[in-house]
C-alpha atoms as a PDB file:
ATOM      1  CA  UNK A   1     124.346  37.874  23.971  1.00  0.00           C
ATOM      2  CA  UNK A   2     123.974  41.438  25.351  1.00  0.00           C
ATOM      3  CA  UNK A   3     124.267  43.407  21.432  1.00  0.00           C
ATOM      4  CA  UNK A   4     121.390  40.858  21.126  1.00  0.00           C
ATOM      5  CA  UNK A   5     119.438  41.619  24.182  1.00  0.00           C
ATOM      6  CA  UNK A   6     119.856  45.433  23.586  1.00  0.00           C
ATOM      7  CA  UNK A   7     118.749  45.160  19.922  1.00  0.00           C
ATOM      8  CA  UNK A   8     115.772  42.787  21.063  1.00  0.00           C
ATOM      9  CA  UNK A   9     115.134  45.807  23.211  1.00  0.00           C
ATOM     10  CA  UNK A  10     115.704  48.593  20.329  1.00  0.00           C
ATOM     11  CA  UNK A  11     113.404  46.777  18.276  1.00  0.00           C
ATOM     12  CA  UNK A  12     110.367  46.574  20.485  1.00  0.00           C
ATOM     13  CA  UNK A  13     110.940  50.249  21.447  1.00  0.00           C
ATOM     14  CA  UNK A  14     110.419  51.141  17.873  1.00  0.00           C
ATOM     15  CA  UNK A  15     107.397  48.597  17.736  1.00  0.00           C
ATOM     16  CA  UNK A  16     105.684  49.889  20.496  1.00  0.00           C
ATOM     17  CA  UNK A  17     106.044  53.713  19.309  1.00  0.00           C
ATOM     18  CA  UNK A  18     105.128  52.566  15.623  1.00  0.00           C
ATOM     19  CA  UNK A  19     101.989  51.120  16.989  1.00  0.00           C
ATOM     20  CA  UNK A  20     100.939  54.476  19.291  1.00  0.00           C
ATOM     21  CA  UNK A  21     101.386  56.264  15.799  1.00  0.00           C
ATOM     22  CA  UNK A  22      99.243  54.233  14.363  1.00  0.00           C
ATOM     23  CA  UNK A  23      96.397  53.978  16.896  1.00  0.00           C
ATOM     24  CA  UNK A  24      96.821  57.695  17.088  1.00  0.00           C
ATOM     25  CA  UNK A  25      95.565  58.373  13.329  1.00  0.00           C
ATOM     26  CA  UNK A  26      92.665  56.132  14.085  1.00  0.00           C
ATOM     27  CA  UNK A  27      92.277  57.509  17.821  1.00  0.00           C
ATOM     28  CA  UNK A  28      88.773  56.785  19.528  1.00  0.00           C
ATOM     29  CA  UNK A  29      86.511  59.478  20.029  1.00  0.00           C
ATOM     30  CA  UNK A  30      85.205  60.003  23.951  1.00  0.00           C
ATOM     31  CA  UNK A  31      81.390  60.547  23.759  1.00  0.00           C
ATOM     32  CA  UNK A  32      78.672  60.701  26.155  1.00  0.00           C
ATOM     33  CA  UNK A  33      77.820  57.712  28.432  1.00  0.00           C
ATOM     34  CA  UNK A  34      81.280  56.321  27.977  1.00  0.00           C
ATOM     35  CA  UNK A  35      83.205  54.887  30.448  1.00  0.00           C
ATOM     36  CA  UNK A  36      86.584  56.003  31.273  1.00  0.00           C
ATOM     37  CA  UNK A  37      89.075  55.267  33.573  1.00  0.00           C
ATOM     38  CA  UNK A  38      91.406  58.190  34.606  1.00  0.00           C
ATOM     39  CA  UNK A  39      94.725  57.155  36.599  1.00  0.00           C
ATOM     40  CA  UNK A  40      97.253  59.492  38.158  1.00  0.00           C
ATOM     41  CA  UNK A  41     100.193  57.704  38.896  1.00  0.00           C
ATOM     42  CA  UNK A  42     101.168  58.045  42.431  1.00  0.00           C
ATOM     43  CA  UNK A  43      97.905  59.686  43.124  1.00  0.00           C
ATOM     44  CA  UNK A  44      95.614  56.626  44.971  1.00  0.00           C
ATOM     45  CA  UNK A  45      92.857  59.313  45.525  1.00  0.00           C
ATOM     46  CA  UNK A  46      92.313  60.488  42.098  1.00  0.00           C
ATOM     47  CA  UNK A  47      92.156  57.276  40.259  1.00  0.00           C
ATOM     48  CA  UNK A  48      88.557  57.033  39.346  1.00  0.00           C
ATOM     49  CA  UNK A  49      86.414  55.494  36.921  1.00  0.00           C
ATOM     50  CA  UNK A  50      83.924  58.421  35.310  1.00  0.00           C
ATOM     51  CA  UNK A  51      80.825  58.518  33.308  1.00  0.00           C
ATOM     52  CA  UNK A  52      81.073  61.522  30.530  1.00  0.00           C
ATOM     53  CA  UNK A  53      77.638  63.292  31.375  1.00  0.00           C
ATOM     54  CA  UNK A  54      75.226  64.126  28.577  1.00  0.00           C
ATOM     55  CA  UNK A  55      76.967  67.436  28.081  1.00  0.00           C
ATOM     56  CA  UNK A  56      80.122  66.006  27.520  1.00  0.00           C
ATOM     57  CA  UNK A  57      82.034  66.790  30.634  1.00  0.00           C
ATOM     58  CA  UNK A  58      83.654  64.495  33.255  1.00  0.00           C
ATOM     59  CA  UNK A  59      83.678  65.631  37.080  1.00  0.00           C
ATOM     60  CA  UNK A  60      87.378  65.253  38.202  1.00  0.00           C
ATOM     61  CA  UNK A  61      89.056  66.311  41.830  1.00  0.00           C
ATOM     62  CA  UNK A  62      90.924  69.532  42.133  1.00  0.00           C
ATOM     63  CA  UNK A  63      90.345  70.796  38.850  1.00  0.00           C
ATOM     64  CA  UNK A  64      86.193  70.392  38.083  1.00  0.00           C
ATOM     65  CA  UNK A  65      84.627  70.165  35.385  1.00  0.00           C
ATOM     66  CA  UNK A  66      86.285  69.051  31.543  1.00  0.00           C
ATOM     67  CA  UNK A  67      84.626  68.532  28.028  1.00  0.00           C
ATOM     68  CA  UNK A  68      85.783  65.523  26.866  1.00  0.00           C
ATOM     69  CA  UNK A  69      83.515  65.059  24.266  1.00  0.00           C
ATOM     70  CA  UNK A  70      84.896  64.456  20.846  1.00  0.00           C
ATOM     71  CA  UNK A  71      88.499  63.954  21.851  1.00  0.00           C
ATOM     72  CA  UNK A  72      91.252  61.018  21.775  1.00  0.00           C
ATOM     73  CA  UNK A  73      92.127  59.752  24.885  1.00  0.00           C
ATOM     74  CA  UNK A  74      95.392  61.017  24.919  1.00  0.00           C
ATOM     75  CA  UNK A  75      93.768  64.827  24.101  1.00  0.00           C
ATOM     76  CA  UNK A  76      91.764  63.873  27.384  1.00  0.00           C
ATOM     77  CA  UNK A  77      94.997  63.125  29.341  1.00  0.00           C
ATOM     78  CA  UNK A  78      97.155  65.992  27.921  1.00  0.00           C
ATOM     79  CA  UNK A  79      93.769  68.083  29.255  1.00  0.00           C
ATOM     80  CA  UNK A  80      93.373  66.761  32.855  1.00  0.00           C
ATOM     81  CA  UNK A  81      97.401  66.582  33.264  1.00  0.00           C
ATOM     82  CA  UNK A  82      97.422  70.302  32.265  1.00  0.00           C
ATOM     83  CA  UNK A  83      94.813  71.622  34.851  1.00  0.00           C
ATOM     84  CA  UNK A  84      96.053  69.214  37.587  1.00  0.00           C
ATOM     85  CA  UNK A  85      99.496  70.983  36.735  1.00  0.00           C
ATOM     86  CA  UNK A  86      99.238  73.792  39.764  1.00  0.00           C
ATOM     87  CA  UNK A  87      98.199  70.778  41.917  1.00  0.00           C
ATOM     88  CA  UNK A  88     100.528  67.848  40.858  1.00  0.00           C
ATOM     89  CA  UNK A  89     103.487  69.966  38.710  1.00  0.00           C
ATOM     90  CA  UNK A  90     104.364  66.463  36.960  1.00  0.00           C
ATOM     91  CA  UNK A  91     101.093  64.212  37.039  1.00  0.00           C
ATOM     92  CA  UNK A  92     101.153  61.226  34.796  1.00  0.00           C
ATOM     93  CA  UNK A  93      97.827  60.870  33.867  1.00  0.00           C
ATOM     94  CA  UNK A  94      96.264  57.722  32.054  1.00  0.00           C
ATOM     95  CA  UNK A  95      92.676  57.743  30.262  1.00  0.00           C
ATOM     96  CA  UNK A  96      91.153  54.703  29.263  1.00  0.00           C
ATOM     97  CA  UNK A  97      88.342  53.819  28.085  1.00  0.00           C
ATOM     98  CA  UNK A  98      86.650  51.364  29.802  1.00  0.00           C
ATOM     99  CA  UNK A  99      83.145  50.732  27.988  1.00  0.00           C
ATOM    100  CA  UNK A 100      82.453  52.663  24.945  1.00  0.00           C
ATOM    101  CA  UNK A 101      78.402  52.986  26.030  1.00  0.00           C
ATOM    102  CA  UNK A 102      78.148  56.505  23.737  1.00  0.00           C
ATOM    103  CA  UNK A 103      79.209  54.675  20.528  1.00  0.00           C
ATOM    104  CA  UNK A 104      75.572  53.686  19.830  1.00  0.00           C
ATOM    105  CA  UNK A 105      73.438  53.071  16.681  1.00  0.00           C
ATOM    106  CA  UNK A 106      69.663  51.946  16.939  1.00  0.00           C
ATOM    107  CA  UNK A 107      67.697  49.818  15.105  1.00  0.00           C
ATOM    108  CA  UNK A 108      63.753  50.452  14.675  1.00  0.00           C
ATOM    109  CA  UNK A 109      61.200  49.237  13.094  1.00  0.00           C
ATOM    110  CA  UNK A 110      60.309  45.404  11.582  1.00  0.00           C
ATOM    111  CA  UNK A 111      63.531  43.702  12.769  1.00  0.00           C
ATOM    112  CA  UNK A 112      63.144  40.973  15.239  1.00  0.00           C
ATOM    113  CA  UNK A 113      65.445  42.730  17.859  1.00  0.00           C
ATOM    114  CA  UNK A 114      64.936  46.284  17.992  1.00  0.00           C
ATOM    115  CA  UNK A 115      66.458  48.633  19.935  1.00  0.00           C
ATOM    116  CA  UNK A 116      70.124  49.983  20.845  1.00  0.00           C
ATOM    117  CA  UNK A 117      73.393  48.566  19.760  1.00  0.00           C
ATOM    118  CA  UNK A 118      76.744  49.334  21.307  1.00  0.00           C
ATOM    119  CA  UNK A 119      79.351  49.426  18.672  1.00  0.00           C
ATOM    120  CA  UNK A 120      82.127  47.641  19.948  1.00  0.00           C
ATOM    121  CA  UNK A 121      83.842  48.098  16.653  1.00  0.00           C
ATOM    122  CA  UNK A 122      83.337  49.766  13.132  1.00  0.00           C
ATOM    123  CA  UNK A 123      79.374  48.661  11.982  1.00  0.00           C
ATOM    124  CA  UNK A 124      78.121  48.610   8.289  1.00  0.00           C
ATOM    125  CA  UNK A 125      74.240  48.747   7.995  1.00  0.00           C
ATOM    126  CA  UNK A 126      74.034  45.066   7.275  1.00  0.00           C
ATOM    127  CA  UNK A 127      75.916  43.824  10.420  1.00  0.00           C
ATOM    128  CA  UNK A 128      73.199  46.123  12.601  1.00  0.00           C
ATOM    129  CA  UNK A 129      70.740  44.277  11.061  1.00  0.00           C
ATOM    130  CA  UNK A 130      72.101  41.233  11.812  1.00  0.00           C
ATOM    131  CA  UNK A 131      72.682  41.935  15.302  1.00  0.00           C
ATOM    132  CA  UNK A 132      68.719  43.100  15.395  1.00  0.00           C
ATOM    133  CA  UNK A 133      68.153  39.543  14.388  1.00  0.00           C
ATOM    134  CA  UNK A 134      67.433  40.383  10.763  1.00  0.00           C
ATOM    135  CA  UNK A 135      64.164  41.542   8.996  1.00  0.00           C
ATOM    136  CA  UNK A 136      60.704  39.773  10.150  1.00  0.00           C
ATOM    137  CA  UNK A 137      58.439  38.759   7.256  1.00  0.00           C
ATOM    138  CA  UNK A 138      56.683  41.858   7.257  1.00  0.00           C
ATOM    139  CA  UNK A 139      59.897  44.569   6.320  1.00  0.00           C
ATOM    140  CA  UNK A 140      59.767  46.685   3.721  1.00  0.00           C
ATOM    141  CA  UNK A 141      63.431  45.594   2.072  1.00  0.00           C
ATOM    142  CA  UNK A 142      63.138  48.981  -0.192  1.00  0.00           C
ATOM    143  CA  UNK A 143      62.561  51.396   1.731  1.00  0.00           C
ATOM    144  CA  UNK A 144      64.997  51.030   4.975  1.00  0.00           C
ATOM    145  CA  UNK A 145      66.592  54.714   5.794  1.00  0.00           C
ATOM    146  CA  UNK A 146      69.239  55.519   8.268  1.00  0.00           C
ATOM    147  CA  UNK A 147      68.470  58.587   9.877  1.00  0.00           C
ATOM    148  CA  UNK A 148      71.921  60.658  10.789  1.00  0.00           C
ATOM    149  CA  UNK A 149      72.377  64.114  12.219  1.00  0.00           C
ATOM    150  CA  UNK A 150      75.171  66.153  10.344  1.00  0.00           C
ATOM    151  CA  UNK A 151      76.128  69.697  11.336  1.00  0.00           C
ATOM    152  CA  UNK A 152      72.994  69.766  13.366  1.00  0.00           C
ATOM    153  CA  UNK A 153      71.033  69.021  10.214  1.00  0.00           C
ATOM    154  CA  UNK A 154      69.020  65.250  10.398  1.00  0.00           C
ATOM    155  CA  UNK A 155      69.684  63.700   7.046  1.00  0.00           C
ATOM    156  CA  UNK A 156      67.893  60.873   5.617  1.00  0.00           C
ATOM    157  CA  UNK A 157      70.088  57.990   3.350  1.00  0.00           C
ATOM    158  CA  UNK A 158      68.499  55.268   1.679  1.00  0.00           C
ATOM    159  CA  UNK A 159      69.616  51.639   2.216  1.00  0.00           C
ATOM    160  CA  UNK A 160      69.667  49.604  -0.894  1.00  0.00           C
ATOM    161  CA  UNK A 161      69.230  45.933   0.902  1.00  0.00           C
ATOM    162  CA  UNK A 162      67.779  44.561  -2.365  1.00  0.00           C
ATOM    163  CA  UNK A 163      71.292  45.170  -4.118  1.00  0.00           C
ATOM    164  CA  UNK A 164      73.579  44.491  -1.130  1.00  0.00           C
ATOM    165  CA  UNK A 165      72.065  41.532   0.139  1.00  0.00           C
ATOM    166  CA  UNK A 166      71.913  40.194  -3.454  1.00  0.00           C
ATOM    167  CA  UNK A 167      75.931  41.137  -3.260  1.00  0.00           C
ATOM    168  CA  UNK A 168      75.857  44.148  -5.908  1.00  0.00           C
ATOM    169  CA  UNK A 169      76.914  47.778  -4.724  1.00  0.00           C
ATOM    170  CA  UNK A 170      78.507  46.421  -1.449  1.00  0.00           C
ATOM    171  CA  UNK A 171      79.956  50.173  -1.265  1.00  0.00           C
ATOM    172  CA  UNK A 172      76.520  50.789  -0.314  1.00  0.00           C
ATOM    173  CA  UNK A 173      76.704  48.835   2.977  1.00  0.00           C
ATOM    174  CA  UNK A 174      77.609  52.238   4.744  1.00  0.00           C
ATOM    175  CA  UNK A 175      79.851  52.259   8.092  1.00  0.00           C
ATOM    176  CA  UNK A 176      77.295  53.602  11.197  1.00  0.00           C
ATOM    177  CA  UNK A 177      77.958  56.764  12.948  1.00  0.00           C
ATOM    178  CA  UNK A 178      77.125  56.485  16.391  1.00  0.00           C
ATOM    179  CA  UNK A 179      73.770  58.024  16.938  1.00  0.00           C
ATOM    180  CA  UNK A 180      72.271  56.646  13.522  1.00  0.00           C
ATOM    181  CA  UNK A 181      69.444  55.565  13.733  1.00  0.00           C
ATOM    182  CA  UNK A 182      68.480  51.873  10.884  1.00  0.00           C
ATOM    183  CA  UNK A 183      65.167  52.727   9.872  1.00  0.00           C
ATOM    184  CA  UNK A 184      63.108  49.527   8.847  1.00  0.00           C
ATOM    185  CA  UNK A 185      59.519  50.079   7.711  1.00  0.00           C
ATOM    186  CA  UNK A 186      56.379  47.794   7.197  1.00  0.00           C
ATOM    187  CA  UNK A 187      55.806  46.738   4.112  1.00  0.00           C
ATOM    188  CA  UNK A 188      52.536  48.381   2.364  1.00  0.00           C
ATOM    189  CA  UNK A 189      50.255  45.413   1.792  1.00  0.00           C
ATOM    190  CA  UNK A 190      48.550  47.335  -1.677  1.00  0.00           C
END
């Protein structure tokens, strides 16, 4: 009974750390407006819940001012349990994040829902559209654009929605970035 205990034990170990490797290689990336949650174990006063500014940074006691932006949440721990070191020697720091409000796409234009989407997971072009409540009458289905800035460069890519909604080149149906922006024109009358 106890060899099987232990190896019931052994086994979710190994589980558990498989699964951190894993979520690792896909880590989250903090952005601006999201939500974390920062925990110091043992440390009541510097649990907080923290907005990452427009700049990227996150206001934390005893050590000021971080840039989070653009790294996992366990870069963001290793980060605040490093400067916190000459403070707390062995803080245990925890970042979570609670809302992901910086992973954002938008959708403009003749869609019967415009405006910001939060991407709670990965989005394709054609599942923004569908949370925008789909093209109105007047779209032009040709000529939709997502707008997307690349090493500070704003790039235009066309959307084929003829093809994909008609199921051919699905690889077209590209994953957002947040920050894209669906583009969704009117449809020229002549």
């Amino acid at each position: 009974m106890k060899k099987t205990f232990k190896l019931i034990i052994l086994l979710l170990a190994f589980c558990i750390s498989y699964q951190s490797a894993q979520a690792e290689d896909k880590s989250y990336t903090i952005r601006a407006g999201d939500v974390l949650q920062v925990t110091v174990w043992k440390e009541d006063g510097l649990d907080r819940e923290i907005i990452v500014l427009p700049d990227g940074t996150i206001d934390f006691p005893l050590i000021g001012s971080l840039n989070v932006q653009g790294q996992s949440t366990s870069a963001a721990q290793a980060l605040i349990a490093e400067k916190l070191k000459k403070f707390i020697p062995d803080a245990s720091v925890i970042v979570v994040v609670k809302a992901a409000l910086g992973h954002t796409v938008s959708v403009i234009g003749q869609v019967a829902k415009p405006g910001e989407i939060v991407m709670g997971h990965w989005l394709t072009v054609m599942q923004a559209l569908s949370q925008a409540g789909g093209l109105t009458p007047y779209a032009s289905e040709s000529n939709i654009i997502i707008l997307r800035r690349e090493n500070d460069k704003e790039i235009s890519i066309p959307f084929p929605y003829d093809d994909v909604i008609r199921g051919r080149h699905l690889d077209k149906d590209l994953a957002l970035n947040p920050g894209d922006v669906v583009v969704v024109p009117t449809a020229s009358l002549f």
